[in-house]
Protein backbone atom coordinates (compact mmCIF):
# COMPACT_ATOMS: atom_id res chain seq x y z
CA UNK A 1 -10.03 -218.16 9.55
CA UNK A 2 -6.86 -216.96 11.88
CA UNK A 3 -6.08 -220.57 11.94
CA UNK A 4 -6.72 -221.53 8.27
CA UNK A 5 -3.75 -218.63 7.08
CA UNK A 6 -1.49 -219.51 9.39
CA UNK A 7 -1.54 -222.47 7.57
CA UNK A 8 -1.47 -221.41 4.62
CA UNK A 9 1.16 -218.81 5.25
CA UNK A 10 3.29 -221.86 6.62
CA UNK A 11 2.81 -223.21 3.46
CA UNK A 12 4.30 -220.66 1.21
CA UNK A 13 6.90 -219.98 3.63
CA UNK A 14 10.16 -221.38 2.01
CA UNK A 15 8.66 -219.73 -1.49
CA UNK A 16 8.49 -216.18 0.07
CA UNK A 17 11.85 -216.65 1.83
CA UNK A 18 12.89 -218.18 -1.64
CA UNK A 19 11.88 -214.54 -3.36
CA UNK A 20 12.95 -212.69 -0.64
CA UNK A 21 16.48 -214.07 -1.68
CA UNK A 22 16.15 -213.34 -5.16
CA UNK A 23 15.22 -209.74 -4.64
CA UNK A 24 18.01 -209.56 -2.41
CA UNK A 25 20.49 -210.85 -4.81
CA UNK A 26 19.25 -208.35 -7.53
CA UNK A 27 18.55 -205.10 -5.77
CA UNK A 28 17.82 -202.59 -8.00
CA UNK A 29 17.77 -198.89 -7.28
CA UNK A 30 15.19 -196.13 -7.11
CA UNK A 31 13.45 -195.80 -10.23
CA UNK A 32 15.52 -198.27 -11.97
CA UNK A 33 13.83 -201.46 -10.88
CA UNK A 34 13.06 -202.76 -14.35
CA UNK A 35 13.90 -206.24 -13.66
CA UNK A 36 12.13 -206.44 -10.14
CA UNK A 37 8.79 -204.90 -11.63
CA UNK A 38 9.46 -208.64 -14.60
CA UNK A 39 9.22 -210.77 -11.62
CA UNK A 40 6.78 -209.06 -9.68
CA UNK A 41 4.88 -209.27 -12.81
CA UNK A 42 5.71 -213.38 -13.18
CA UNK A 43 5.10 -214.23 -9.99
CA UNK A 44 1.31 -212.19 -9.70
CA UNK A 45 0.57 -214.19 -13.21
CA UNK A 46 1.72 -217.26 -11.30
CA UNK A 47 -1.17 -216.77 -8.77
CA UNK A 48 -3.76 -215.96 -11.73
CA UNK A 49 -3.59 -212.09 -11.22
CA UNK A 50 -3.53 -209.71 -14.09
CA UNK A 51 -0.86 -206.70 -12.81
CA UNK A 52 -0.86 -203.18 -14.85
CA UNK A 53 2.24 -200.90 -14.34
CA UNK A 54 2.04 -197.73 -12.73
CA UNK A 55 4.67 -195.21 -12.47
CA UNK A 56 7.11 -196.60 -14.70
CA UNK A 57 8.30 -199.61 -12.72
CA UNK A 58 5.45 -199.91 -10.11
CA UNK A 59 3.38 -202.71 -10.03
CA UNK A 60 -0.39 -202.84 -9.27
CA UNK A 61 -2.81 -206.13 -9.15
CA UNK A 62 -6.26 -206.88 -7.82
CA UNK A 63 -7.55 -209.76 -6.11
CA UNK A 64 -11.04 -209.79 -6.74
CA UNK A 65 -13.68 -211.22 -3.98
CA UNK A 66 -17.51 -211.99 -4.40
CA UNK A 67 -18.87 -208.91 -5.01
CA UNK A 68 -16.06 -206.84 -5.70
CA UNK A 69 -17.55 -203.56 -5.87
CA UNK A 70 -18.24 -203.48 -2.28
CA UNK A 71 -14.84 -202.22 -0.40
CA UNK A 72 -11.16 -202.26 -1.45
CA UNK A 73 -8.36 -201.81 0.86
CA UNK A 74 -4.69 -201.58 -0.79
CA UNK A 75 -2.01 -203.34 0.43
CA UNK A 76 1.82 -201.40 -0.50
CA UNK A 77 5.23 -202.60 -0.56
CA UNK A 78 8.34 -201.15 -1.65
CA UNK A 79 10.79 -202.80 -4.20
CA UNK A 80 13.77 -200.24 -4.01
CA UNK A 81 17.19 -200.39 -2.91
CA UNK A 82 20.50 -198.31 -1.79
CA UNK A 83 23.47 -197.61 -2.96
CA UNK A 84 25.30 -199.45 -0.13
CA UNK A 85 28.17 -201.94 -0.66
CA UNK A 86 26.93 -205.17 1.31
CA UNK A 87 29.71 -206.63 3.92
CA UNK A 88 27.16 -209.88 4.56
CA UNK A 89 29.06 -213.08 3.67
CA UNK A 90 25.35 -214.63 2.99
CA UNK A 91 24.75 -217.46 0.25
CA UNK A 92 22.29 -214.90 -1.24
CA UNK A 93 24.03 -211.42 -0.51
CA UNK A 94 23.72 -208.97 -3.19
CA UNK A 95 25.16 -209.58 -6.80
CA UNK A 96 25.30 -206.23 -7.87
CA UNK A 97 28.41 -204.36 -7.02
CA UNK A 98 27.60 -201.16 -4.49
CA UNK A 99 23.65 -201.83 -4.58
CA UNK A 100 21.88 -203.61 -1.61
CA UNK A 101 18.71 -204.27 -0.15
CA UNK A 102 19.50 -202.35 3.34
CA UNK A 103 16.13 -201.26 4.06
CA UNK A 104 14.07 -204.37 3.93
CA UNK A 105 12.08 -203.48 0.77
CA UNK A 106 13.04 -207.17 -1.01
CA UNK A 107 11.03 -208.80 2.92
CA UNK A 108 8.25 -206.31 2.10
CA UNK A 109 7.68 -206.95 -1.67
CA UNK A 110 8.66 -210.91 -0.95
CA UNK A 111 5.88 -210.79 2.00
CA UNK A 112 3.20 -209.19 -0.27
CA UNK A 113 3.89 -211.46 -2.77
CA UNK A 114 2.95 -214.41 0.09
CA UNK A 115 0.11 -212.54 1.30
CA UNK A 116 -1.16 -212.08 -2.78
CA UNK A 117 -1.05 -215.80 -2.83
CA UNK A 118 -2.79 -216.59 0.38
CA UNK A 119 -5.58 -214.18 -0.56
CA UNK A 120 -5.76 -215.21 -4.02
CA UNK A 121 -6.81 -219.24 -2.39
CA UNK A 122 -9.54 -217.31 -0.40
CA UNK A 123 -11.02 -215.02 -3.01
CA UNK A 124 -14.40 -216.98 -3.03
CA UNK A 125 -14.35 -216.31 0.81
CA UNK A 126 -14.41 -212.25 1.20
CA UNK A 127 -16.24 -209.41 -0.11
CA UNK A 128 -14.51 -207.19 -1.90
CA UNK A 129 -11.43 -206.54 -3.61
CA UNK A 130 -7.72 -206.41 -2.47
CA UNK A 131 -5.97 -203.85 -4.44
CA UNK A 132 -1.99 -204.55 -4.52
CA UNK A 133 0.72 -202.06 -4.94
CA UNK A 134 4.24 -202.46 -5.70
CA UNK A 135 5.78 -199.17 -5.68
CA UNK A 136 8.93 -197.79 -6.45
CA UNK A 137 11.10 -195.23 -5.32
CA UNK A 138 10.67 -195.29 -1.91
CA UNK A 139 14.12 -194.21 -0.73
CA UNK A 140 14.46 -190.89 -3.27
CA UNK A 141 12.68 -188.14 -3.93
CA UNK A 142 9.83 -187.03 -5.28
CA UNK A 143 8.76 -190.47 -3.87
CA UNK A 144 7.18 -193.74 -5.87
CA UNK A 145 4.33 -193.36 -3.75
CA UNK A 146 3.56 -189.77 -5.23
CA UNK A 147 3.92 -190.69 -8.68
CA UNK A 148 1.93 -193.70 -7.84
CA UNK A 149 -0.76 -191.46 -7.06
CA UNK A 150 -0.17 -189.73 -9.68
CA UNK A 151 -0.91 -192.07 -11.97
CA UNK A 152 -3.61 -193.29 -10.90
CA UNK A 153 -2.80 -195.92 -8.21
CA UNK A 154 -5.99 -195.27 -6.37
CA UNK A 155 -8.19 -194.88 -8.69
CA UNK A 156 -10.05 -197.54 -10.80
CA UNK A 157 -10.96 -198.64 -8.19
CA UNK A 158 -10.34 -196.73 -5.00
CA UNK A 159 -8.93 -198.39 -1.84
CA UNK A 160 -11.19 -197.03 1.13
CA UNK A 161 -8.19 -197.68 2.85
CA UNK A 162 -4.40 -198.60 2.38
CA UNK A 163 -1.73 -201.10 4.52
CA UNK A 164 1.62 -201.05 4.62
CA UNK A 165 4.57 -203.00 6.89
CA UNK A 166 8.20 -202.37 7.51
CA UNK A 167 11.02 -204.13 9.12
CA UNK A 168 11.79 -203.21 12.38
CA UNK A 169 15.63 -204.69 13.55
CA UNK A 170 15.27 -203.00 16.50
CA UNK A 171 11.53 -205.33 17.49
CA UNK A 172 12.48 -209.04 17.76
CA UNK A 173 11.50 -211.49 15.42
CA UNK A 174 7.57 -213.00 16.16
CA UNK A 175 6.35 -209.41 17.19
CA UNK A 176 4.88 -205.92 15.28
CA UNK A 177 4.32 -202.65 16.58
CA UNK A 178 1.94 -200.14 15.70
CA UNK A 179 1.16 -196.48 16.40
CA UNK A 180 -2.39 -194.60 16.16
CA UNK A 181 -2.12 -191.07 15.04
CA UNK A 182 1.29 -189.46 14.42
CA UNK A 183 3.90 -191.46 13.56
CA UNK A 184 6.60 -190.52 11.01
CA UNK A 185 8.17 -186.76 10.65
CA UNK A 186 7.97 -185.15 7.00
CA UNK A 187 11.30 -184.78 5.62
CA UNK A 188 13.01 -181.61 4.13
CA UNK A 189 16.49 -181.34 2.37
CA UNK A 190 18.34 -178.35 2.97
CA UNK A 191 20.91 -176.33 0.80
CA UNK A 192 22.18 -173.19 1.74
CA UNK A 193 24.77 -171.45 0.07
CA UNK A 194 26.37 -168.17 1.77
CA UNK A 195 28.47 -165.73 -0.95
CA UNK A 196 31.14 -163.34 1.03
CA UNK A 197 34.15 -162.03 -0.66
CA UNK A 198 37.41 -164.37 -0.17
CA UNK A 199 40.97 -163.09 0.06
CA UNK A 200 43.95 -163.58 2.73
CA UNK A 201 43.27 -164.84 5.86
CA UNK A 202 45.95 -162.27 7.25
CA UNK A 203 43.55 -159.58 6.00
CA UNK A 204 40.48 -160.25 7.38
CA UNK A 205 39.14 -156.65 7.21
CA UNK A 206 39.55 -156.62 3.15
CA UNK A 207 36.78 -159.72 2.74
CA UNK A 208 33.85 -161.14 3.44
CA UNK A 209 34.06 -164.36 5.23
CA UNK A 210 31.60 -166.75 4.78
CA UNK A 211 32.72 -169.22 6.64
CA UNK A 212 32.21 -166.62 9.75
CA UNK A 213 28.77 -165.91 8.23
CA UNK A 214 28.08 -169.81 7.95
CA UNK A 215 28.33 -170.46 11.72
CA UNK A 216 26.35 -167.73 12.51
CA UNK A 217 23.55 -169.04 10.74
CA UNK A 218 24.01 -172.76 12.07
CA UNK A 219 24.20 -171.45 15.48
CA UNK A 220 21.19 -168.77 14.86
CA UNK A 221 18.79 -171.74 12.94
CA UNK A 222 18.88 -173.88 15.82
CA UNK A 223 16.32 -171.39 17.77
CA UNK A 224 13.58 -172.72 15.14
CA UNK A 225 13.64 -175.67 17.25
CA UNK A 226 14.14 -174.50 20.69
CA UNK A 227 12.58 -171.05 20.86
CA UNK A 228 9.43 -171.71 17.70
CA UNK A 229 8.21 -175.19 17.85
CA UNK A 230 7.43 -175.96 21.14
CA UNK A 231 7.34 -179.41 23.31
CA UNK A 232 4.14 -180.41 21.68
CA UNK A 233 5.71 -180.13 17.85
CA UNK A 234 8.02 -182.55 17.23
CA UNK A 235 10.54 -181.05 15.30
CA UNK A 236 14.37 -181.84 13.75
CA UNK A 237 17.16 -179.79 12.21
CA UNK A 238 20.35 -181.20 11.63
CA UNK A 239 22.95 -179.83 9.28
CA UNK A 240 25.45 -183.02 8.19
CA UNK A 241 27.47 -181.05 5.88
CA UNK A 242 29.73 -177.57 4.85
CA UNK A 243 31.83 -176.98 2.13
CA UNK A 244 34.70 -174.22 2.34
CA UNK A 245 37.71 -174.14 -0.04
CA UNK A 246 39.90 -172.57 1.97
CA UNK A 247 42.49 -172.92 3.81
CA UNK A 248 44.67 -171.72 6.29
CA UNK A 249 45.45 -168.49 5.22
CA UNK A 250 42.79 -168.47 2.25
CA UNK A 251 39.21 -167.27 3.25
CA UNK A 252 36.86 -168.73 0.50
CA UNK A 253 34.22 -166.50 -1.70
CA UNK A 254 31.83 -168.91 -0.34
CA UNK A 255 30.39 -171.79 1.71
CA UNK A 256 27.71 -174.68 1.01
CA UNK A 257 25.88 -175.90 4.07
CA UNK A 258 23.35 -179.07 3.46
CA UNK A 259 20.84 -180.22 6.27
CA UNK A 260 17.66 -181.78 6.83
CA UNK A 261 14.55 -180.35 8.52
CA UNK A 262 12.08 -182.87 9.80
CA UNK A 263 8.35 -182.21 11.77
CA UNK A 264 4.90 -183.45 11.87
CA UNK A 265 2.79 -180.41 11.52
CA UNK A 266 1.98 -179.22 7.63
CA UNK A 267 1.32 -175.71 9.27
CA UNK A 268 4.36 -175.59 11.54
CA UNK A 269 6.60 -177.17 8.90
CA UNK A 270 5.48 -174.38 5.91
CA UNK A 271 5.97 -171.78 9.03
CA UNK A 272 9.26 -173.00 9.53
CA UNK A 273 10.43 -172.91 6.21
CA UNK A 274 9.50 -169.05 5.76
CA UNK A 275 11.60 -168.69 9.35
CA UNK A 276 14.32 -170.15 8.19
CA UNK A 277 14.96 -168.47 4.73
CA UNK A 278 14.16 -165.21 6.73
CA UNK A 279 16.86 -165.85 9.17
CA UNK A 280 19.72 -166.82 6.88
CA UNK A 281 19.13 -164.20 4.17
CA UNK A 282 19.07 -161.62 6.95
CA UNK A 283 22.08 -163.19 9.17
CA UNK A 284 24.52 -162.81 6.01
CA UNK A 285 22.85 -159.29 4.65
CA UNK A 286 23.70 -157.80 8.16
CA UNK A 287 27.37 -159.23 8.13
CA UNK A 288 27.72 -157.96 4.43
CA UNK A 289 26.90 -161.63 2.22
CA UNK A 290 24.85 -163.37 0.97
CA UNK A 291 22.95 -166.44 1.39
CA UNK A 292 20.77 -168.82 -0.87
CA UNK A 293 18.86 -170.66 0.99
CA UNK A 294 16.47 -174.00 -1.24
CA UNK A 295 14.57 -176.08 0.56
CA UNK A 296 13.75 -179.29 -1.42
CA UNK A 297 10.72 -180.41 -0.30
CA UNK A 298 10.30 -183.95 0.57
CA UNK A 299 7.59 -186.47 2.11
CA UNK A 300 4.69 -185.04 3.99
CA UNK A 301 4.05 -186.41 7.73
CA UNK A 302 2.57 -189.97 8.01
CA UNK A 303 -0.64 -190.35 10.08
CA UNK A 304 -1.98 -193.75 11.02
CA UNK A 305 -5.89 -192.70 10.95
CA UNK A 306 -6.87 -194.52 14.50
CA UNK A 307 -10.07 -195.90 13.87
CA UNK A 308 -8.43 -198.66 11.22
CA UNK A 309 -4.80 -198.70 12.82
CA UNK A 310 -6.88 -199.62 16.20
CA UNK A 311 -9.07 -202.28 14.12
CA UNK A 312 -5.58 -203.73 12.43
CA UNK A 313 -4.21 -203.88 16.13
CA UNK A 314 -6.31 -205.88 17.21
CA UNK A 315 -5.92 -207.79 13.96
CA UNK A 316 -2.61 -208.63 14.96
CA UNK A 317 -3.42 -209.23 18.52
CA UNK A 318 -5.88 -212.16 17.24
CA UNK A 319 -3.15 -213.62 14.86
CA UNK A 320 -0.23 -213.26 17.13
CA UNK A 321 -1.37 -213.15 20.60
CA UNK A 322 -1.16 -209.92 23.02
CA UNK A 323 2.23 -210.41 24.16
CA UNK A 324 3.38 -209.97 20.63
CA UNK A 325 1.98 -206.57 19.86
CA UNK A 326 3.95 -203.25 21.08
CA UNK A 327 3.86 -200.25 20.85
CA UNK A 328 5.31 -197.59 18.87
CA UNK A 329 6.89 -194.32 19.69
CA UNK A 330 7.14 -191.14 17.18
CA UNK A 331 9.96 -192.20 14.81
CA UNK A 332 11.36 -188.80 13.29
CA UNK A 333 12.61 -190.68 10.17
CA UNK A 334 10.57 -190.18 7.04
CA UNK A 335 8.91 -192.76 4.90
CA UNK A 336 6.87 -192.08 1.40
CA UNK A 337 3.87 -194.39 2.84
CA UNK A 338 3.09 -190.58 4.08
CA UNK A 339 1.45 -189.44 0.89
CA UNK A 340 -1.20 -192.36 0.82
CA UNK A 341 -2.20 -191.05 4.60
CA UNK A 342 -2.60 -188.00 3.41
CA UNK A 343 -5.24 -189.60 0.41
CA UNK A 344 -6.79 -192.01 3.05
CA UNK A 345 -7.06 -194.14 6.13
CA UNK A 346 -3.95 -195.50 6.56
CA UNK A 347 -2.11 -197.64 8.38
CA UNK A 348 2.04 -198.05 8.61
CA UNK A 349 3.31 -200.95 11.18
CA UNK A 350 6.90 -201.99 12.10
CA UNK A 351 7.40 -206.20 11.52
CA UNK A 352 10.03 -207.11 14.12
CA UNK A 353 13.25 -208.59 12.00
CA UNK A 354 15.62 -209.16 14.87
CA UNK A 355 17.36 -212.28 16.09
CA UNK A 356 20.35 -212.00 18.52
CA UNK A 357 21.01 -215.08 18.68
CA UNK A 358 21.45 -215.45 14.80
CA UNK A 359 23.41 -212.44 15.08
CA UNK A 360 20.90 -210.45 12.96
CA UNK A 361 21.06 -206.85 14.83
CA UNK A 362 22.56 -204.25 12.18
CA UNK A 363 20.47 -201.23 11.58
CA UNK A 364 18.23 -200.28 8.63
CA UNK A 365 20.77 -198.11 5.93
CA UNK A 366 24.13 -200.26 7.33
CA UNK A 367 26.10 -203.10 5.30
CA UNK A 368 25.53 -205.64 7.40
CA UNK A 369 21.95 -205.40 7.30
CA UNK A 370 19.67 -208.38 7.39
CA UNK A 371 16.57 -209.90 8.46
CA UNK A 372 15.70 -212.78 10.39
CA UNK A 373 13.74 -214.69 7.47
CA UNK A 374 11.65 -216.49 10.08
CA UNK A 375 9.55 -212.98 10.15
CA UNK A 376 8.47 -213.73 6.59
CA UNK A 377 5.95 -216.22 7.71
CA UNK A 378 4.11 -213.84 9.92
CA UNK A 379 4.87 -210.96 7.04
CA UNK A 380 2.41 -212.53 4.47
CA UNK A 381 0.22 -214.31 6.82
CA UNK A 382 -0.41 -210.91 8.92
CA UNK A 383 -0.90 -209.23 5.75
CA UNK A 384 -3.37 -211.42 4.44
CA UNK A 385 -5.71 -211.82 7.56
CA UNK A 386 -5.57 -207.83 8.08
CA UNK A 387 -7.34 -207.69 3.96
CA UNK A 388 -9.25 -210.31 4.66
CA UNK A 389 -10.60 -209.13 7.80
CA UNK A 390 -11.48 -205.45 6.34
CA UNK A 391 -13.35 -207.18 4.03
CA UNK A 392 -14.74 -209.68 6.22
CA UNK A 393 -16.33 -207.03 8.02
């Protein structure tokens, strides 16, 4: 059967590059992809599918084997994209102005789409049902996954499992990685907001200065990491930005400070959150502010459960060969895939999008983003044979 979807996944190559392109030149932004959901839509009717919205502008389908009732694993893909100015000079770079797909989330919806069609051929071949989900809102929060939950996305029926694939541009083309266990941190936006009392800079002793009290509690917060999580707790804190209207002889009545806190322990990360409001209210009460510290919470931690993450390995092993399988470190970066491992077995892998000798190296969230469109071929066809081998089985 390895054999037989290769083929097939040859086959529908130059269509999923083909949608890949389209998605690419239409990137659409979180929550707002109305017109990705139509095609979606189109191209699932093409294949004889029936999809349902979810969440607005997500997109759900099932591909129903001989006795469908028996198991259902999900297969997810993103459709979103960012607000990112493309600097490509590609025949199919983006058409809307400051949108682009910089992420990969047009390869990932273009290689479920493949994989949709492959299974659909081999429906009267597995038991089961393949349970597809086009989400949005992957790259704000409160997350299309959550509200895909939300609404239902798993239920009706429920996936005993769920799959999911990213790009990787730093994994060359031809090769995936995988990770059991731990894998992605949860994600936490910070914004802190210390209140002094401004006045002349020459008078120091007559104000409050928050911009004093503000580097305190940078310098202070960083002992969450170094002296609370320990080496086994992966932990981040990283503040990117503070605002003071001052200037050089103008202390400010206040400063903004924005960060991001990042771990993968549920326990550790509500711990740290109490920590860190304790330490920044107290910092600026004993210098005589203020501080107001919100912590928008964001994605949870993603676990890839072992037991299915080690079956989907070897999966890809069988479809790709050994050579082309690596592994995966801890990636502190946060992904929305998170909440489904938190609702079931799960597993997340990277699909290596790299080329250097096409010049295709840019990072993920950069202009000049892109992805060797070779990968597609083994993005659908991988896909495919990991559902149809659950359900095999």
């Amino acid at each position: 059967m390895v054999d037989r979807i290769k083929v097939l996944a040859k086959a529908c190559k130059e269509e999923v590059i083909a949608v890949r392109r389209h998605l690419h030149q239409h990137p659409e932004l979180s929550f707002k992809e109305n017109e990705t959901a139509v095609f979606i839509e189109k191209k699932l009717k093409e294949y004889g599918l029936k999809p349902e919205r979810k969440a607005d502008t997500g997109v759900v389908a099932l591909i129903k084997g001989r006795n469908p009732e028996k198991k259902v694993v999900a297969l997810r893909a993103d459709m979103d994209a960012l607000p990112i100015t493309e600097e490509n000079d590609a025949v199919y770079r983006s058409q809307n102005e400051g949108i682009m797909h910089a992420c990969g989330h047009d390869a990932h919806t273009a290689s479920l789409l493949g994989a949709a069609k492959i299974l659909s051929e081999l429906a009267d071949e597995f038991e089961g049902t393949v349970k597809l989900l086009f989400q949005p809102g992957e790259e704000s929060l409160p997350g299309g996954a959550s509200l895909m939950i939300r609404d239902g996305a798993l239920k009706k029926p429920a996936p005993e499992a769920v799959i999911g694939q990213h790009v990787m541009p730093l994994i060359e083309s031809g090769k995936v990685g995988f990770r059991e266990g731990m894998y992605m941190a949860s994600c936490d936006e910070l914004y802190l907001t210390v209140q002094g009392k401004g006045g002349h800079g020459a008078m120091p002793e007559m104000n409050v200065d928050p911009v004093l009290i503000a580097a305190h509690i940078i310098v202070a917060l960083q002992q969450l990491v170094s002296r609370n999580a320990g080496p086994k707790r992966p932990t981040v804190l990283s503040f990117g930005g503070l605002r003071a209207d001052g200037h050089t002889n103008v202390i400010p009545d206040k400063v903004e400070i924005v960060g991001t806190f990042r771990a993968m322990d549920e326990e550790w990360r509500a711990e740290a959150h109490r920590r860190l409001r304790k330490m920044a209210e107290s910092i600026a009460e004993g210098m005589g502010g203020s501080c107001d510290v919100r912590i928008k919470k964001g994605y949870p931690y993603l676990e890839n459960e072992p037991v299915l993450t080690g079956r989907k390995r070897r999966d890809a092993e069988a479809y790709l060969g050994k050579e082309n399988v690596v592994d995966l470190d801890i990636w502190m970066g946060a992904e929305d895939f998170a909440y489904y491992s938190q609702e079931m077995p799960a597993c997340f892998y990277r699909l290596g999008s790299r080329n250097e000798k096409k010049g295709i190296v840019s990072g993920v969230h950069t202009p000049t983003f892109d992805i060797d469109e070779d990968a597609l071929e083994i993005g659908a066809g991988l896909m495919a044979w990991m559902a149809f081998s659950e359900l095999k089985n």
